[in-house]
Protein backbone atom coordinates (compact mmCIF):
# COMPACT_ATOMS: atom_id res chain seq x y z
CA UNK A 1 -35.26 -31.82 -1.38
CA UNK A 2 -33.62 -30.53 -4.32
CA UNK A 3 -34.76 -27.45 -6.29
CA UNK A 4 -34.15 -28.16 -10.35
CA UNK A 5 -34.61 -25.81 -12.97
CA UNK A 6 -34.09 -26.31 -16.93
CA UNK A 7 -34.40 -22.90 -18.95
CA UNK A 8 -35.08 -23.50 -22.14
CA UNK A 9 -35.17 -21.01 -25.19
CA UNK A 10 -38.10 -20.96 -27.10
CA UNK A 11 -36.56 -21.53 -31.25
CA UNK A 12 -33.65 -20.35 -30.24
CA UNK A 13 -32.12 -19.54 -33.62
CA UNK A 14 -35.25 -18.62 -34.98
CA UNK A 15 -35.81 -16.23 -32.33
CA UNK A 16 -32.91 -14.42 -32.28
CA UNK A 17 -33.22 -13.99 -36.59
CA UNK A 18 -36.37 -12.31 -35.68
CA UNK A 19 -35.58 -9.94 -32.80
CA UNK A 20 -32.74 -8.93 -35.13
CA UNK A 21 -34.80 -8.42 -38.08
CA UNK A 22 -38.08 -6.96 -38.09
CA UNK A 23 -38.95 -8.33 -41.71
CA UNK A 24 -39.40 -11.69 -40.43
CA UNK A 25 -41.58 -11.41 -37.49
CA UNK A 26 -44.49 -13.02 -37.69
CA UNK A 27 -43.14 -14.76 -40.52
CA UNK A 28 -42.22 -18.45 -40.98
CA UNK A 29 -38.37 -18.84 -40.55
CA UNK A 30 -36.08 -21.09 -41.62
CA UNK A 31 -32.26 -21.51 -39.65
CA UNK A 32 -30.29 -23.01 -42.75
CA UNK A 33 -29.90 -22.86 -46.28
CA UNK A 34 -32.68 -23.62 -48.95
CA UNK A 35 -30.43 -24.89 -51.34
CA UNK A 36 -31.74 -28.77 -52.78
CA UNK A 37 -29.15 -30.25 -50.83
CA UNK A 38 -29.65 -28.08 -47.22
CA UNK A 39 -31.36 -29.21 -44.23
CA UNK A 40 -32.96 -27.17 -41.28
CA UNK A 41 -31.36 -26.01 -38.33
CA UNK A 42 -34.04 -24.29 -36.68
CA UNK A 43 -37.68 -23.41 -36.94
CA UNK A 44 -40.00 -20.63 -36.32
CA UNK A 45 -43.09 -21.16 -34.52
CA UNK A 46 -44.67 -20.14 -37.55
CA UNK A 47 -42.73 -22.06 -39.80
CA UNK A 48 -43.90 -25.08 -37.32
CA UNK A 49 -47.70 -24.41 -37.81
CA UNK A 50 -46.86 -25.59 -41.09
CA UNK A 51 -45.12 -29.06 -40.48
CA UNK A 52 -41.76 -27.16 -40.61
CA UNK A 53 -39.27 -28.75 -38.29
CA UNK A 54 -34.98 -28.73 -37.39
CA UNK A 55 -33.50 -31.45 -39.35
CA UNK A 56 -35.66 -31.52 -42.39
CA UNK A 57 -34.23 -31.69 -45.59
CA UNK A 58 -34.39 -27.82 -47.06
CA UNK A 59 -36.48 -29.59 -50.32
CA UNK A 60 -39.39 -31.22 -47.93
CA UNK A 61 -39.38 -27.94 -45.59
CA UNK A 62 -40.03 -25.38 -48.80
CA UNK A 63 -42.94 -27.82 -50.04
CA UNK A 64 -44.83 -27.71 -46.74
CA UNK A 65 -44.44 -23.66 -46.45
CA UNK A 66 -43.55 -22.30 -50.14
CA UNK A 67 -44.02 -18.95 -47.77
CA UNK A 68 -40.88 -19.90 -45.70
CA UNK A 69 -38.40 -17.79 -45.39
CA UNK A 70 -34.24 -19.33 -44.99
CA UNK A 71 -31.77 -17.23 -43.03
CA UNK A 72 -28.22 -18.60 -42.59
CA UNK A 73 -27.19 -19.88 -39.31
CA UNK A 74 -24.99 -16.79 -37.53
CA UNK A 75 -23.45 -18.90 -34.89
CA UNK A 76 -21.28 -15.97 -33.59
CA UNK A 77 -24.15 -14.20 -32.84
CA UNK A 78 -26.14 -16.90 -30.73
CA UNK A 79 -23.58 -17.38 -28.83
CA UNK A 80 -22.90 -13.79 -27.76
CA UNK A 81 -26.77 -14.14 -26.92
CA UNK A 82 -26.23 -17.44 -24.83
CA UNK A 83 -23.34 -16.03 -23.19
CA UNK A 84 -25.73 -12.96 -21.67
CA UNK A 85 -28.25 -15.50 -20.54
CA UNK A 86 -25.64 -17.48 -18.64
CA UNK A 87 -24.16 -14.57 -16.84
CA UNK A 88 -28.28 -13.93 -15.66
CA UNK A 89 -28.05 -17.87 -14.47
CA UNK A 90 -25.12 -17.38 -12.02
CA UNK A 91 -26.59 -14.73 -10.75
CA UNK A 92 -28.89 -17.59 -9.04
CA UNK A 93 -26.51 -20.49 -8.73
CA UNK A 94 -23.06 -21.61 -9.22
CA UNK A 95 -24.48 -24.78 -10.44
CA UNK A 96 -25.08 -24.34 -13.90
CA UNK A 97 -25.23 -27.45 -16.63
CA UNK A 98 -25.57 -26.05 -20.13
CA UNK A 99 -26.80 -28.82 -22.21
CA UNK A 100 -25.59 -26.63 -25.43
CA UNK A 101 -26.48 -22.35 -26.45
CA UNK A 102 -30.45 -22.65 -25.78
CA UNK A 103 -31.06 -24.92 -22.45
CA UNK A 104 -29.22 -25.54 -19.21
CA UNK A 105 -30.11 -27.24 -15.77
CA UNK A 106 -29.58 -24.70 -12.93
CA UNK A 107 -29.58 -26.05 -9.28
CA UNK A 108 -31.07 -23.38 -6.81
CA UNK A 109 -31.49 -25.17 -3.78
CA UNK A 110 -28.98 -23.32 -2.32
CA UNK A 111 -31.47 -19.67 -2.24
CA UNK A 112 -28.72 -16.43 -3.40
CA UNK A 113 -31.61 -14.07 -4.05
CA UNK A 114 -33.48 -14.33 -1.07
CA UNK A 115 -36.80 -15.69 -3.47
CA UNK A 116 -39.60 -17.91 -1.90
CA UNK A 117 -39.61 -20.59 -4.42
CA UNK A 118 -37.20 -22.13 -7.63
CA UNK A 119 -40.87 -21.12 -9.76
CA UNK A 120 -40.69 -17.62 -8.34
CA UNK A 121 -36.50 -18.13 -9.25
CA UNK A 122 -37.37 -19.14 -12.56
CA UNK A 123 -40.56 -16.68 -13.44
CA UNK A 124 -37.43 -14.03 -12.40
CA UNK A 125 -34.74 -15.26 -14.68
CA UNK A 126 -37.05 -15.52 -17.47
CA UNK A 127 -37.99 -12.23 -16.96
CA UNK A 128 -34.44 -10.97 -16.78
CA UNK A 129 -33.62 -12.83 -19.87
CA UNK A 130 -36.94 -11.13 -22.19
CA UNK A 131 -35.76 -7.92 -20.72
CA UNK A 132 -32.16 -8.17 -21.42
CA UNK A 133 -32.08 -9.97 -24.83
CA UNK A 134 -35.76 -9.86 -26.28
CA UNK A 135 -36.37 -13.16 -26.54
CA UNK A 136 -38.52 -15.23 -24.30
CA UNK A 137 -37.61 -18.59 -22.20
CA UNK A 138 -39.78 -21.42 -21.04
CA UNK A 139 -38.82 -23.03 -17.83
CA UNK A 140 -39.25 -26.49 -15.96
CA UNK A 141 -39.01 -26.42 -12.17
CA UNK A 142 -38.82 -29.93 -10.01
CA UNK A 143 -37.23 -32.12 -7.99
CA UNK A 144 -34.72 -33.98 -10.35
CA UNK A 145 -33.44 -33.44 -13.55
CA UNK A 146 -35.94 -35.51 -15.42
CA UNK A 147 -38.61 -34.07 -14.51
CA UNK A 148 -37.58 -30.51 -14.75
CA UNK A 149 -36.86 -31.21 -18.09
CA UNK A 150 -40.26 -33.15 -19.01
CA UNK A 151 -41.39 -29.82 -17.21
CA UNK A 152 -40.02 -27.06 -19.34
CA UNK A 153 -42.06 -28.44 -22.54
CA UNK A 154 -45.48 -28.24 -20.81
CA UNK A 155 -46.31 -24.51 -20.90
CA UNK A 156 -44.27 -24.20 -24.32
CA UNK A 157 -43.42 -20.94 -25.21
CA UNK A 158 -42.90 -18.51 -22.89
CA UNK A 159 -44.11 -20.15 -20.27
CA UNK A 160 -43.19 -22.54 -17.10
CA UNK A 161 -44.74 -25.66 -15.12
CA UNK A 162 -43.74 -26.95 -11.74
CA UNK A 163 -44.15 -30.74 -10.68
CA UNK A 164 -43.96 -31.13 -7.29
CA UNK A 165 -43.37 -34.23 -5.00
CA UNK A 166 -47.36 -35.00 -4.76
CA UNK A 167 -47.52 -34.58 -8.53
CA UNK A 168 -44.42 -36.25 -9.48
CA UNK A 169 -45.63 -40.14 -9.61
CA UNK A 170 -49.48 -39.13 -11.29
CA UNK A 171 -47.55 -36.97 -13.79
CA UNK A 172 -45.28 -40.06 -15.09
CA UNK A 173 -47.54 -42.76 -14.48
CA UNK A 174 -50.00 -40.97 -17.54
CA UNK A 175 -47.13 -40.25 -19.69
CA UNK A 176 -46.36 -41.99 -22.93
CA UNK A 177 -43.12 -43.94 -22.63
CA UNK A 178 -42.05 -42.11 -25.87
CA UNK A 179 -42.02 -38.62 -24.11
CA UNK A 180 -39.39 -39.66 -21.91
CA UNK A 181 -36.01 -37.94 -22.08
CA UNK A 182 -33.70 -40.92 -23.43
CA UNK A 183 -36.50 -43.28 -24.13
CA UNK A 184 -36.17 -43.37 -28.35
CA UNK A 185 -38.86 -44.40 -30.53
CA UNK A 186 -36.78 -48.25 -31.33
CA UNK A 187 -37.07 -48.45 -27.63
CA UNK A 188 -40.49 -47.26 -26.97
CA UNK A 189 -42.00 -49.42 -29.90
CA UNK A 190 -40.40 -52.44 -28.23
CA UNK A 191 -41.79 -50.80 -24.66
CA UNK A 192 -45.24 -51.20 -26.64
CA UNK A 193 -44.72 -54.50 -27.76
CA UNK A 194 -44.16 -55.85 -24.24
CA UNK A 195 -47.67 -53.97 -23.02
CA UNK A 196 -45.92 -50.40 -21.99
CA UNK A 197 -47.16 -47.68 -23.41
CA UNK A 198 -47.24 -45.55 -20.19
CA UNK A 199 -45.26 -44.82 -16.81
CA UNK A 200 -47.93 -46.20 -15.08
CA UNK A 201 -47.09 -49.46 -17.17
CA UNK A 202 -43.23 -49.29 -16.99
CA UNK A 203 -43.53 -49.12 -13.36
CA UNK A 204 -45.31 -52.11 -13.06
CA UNK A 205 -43.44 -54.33 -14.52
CA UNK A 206 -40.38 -55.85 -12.01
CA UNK A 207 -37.06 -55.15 -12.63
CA UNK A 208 -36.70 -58.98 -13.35
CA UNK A 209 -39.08 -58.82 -16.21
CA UNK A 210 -37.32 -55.75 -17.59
CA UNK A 211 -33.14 -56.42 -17.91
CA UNK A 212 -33.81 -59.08 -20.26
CA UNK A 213 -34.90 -57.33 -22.51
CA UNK A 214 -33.32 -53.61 -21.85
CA UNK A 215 -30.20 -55.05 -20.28
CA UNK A 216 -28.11 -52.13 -17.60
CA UNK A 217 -30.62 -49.80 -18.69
CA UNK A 218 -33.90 -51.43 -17.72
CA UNK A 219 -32.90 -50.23 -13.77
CA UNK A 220 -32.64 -46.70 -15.13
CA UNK A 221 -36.03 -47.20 -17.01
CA UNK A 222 -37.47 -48.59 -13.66
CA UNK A 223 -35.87 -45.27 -12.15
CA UNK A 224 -37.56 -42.79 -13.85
CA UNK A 225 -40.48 -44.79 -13.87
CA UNK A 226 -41.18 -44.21 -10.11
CA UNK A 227 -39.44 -40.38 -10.22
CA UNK A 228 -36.45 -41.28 -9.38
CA UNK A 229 -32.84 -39.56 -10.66
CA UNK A 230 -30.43 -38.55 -8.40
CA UNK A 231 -28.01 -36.98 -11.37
CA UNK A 232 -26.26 -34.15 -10.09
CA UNK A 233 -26.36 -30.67 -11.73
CA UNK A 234 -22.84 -30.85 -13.02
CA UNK A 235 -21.18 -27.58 -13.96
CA UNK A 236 -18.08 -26.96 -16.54
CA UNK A 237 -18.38 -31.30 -16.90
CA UNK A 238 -15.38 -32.08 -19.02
CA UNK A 239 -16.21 -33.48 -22.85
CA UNK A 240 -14.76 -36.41 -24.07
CA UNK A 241 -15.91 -36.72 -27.22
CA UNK A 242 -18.69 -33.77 -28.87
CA UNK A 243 -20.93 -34.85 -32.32
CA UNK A 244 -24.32 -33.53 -33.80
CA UNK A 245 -26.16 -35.47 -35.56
CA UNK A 246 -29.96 -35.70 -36.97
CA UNK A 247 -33.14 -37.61 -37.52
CA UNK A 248 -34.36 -36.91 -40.93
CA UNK A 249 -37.97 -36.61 -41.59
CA UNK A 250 -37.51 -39.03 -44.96
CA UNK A 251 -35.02 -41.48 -45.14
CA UNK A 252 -32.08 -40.44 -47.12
CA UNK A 253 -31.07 -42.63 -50.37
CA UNK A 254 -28.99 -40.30 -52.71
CA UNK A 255 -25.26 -40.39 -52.01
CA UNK A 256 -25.61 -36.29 -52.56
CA UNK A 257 -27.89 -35.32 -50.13
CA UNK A 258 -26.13 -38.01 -47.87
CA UNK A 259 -22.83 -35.97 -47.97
CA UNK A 260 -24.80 -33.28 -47.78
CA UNK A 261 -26.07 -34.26 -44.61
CA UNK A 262 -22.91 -35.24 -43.23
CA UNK A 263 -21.63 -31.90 -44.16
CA UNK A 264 -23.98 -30.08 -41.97
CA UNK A 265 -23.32 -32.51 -38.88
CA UNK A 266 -19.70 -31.42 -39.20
CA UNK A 267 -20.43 -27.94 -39.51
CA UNK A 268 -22.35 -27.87 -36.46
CA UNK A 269 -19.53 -29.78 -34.72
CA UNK A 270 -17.02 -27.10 -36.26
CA UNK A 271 -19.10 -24.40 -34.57
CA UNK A 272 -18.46 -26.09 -31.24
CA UNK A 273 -14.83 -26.82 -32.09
CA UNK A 274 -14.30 -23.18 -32.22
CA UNK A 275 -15.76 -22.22 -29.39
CA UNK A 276 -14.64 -24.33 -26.93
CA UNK A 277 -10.75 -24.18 -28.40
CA UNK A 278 -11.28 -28.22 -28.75
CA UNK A 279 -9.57 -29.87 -31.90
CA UNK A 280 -9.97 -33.92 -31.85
CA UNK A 281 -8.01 -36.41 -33.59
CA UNK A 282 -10.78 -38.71 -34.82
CA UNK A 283 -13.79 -38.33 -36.61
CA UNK A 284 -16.49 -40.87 -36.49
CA UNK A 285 -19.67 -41.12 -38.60
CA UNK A 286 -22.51 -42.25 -37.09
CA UNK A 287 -25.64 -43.88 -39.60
CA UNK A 288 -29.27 -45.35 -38.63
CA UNK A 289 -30.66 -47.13 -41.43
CA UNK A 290 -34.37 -47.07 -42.44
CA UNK A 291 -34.42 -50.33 -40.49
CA UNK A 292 -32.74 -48.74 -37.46
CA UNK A 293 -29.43 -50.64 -37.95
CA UNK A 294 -26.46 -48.90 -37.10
CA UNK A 295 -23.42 -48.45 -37.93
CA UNK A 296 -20.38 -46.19 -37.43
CA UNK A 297 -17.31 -45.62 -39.09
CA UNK A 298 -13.95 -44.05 -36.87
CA UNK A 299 -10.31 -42.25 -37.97
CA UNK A 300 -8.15 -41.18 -36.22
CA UNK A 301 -5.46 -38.82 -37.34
CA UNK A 302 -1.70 -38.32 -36.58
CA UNK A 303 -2.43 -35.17 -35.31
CA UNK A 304 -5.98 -32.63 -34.51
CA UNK A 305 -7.84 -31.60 -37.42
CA UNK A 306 -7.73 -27.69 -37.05
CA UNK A 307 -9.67 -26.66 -40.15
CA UNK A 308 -13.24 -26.55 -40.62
CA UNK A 309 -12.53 -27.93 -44.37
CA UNK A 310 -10.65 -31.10 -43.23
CA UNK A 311 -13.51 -31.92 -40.71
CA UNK A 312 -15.56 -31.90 -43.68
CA UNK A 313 -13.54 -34.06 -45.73
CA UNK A 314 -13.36 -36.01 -42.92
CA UNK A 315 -16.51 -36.60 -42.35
CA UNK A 316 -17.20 -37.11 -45.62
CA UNK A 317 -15.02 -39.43 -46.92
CA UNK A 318 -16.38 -42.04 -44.04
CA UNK A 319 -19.58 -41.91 -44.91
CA UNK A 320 -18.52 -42.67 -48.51
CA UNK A 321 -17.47 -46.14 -47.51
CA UNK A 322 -21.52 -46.66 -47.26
CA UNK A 323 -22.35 -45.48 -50.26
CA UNK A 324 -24.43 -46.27 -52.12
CA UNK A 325 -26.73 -47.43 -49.12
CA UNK A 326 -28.74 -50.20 -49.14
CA UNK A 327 -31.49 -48.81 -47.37
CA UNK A 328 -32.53 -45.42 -46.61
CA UNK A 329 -30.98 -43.50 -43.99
CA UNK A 330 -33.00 -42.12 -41.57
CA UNK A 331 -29.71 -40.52 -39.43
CA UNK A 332 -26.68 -39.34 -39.81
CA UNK A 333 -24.42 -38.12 -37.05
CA UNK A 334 -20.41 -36.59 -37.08
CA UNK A 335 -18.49 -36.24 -33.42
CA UNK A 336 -14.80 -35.36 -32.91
CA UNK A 337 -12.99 -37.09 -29.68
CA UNK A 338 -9.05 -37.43 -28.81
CA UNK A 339 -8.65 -33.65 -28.56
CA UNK A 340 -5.48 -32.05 -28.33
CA UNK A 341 -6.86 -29.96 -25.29
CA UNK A 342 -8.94 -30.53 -22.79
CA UNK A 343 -12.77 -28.44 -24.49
CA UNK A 344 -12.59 -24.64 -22.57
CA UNK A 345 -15.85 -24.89 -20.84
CA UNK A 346 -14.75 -22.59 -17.87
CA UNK A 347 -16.01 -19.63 -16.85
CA UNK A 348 -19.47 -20.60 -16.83
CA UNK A 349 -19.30 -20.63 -20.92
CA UNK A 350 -22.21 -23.36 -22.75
CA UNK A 351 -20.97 -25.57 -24.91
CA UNK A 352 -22.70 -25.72 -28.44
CA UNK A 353 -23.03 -29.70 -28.96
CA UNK A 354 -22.31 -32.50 -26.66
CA UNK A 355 -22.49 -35.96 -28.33
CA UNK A 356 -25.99 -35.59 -29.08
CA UNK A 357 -27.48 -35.41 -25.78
CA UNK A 358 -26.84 -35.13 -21.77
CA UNK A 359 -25.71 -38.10 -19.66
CA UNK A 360 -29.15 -39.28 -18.90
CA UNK A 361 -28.30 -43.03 -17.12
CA UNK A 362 -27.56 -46.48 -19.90
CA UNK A 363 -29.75 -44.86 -23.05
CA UNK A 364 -29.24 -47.58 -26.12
CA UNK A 365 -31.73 -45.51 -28.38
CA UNK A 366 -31.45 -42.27 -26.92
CA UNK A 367 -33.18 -38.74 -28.98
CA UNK A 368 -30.77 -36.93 -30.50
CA UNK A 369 -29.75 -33.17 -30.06
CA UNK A 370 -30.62 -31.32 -33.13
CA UNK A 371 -34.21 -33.40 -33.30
CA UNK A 372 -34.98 -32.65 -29.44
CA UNK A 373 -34.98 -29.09 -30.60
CA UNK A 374 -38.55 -29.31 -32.68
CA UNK A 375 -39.75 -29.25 -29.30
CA UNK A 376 -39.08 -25.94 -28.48
């Protein structure tokens, strides 16, 4: 039986803004830039009381919280911070999967530290990581990767949850199809539509009943259904292609804070650029109308775009072939692919985006990255 653990920080960004400043503890924190056009990166716990959350137009955020308080992202700094928590992880396993700076599956089956259990493993390196950086960790220990990651959100923050075998098949069959890791909410309002609103539903209907409408995915759905993933914990996995990109709270219609939007994406996917030495030849644009039609919109270059600024113009000028939209746009996403070099994720190093999400199995409406963070 395999032993699973996802770490995951508690507001990450947030967090660290806090430990660093002692002005804004306690104090509802924004990870952006207020300006009418900015969106959230990150948000406080206290900024979250109020309806704050990442991906939230800057505009919308201030009117729920006129207290809230915006500190520019310092993406240098987070991941000097995520770079100390992953040199704590392999002290427990050479099987680390960083999922970007603030999360990462760790496989401890194999036992380095001579500890009775992965909880007692993971009660240790969250310890280690409070004590080392000041900021605190929640944890999800299980069997498989889905589940360890269902787990870490239980005991949100600072805090951990175990599901065992035995409590494995209860624990799904009462969940809401919508909780599940690459179930989105297009798929789980069509889940509802066909009578599944739970596990306990999705695993009773055959696989027969279910490819028709989900196509390769439905056996995946079935999968997790009954507890079932047998994904690896892959370390230093080589990228093919890495994007950001967000759900908005409202529906975007201006072409402004569309580009705006767009210019954020690429920022993020600059920041990860960077860092893993990665420069991509084409830049596609990703949009999810109100009416969850999607489109995207691809070019590739004669050589890698090396400057943050051509990313951006880039990015932007694709998403100006949509403008004005139609309808409202409720996402917009920017990823970079064709690189130059293969991404530098050696030496144990997390990368800071990665298309969005994991490799979680046929996903046709799967969450995406910078959203799944409101959960933390």
């Amino acid at each position: 039986m395999r032993k699973i653990i996802h770490v995951d920080m508690d507001a990450f960004y947030a967090s660290v803004e806090q430990r660093d400043n002692p002005e804004l503890r306690g104090r509802p924190v924004a990870v952006g830039h207020g300006a009418k056009r900015g969106v959230v990166a990150a948000a406080s716990y206290e900024a979250r009381a109020f309806g704050v959350r990442s991906a939230m137009p800057s505009v919308t955020a201030m009117r729920r919280c006129a207290e809230l308080v915006f500190v520019p992202p310092r993406f240098d700094v987070y991941r000097a911070v995520s770079r100390q928590i992953h040199a704590i992880f392999a002290d427990y396993t050479a099987l680390i999967e960083p999922l970007g700076l603030d999360e990462a599956y760790l496989d401890v089956t194999e036992d380095r530290r001579g500890l009775p259990t992965a909880a007692a493993a993971a009660k240790e390196i969250r310890a280690r990581i409070l004590d080392e950086t000041g900021l605190t960790a929640s944890a999800g220990i299980s069997y498989n990767k889905f589940l360890a990651k269902l787990a870490s959100g239980e005991r949100k923050p600072n805090g951990q949850f175990v599901i065992t075998p035995e409590m494995g098949p209860d624990f799904i069959a009462a969940l809401p199809v919508a909780r599940f890791h690459g179930v989105g909410p297009v798929t789980a309002k069509k889940m509802q539509r066909l009578g599944i609103a739970t596990g306990a539903d999705l695993r009773a209907k055959p696989l027969a009943f279910l490819q028709p409408h989900f196509g390769k995915a439905a056996a995946w759905y079935l999968a997790i259904a009954n507890g079932e993933d047998d994904r690896p914990v892959m370390a230093d996995r080589q990228r093919k292609s890495s994007g950001s990109e967000t759900t908005f709270e409202r529906d975007l219609t201006e072409p402004g804070d569309i580009e705006a939007g767009v210019e954020a994406m690429a920022d993020d996917v600059w920041a990860w650029c960077e860092k893993a030495n990665a420069f991509g030849r084409t830049v596609t644009v990703k949009v999810k109308f109100a009416d969850f039609r999607q489109v995207t919109r691809s070019r590739s270059h004669p050589t890698a775009i090396e400057r943050h600024d051509l990313l951006r113009q880039a990015s932007v000028e694709l998403v100006r072939t949509l403008l004005p939209p139609a309808k409202g746009i409720r996402l917009l996403g920017v990823s970079v692919s064709n690189f130059a070099r293969a991404p530098a994720a050696a030496a144990g190093e997390p990368l800071l985006f990665d298309g969005g999400a994991e490799a979680i199995g046929p996903q046709p409406d799967a969450a995406s990255r910078v959203a799944a963070t409101d959960a933390r």
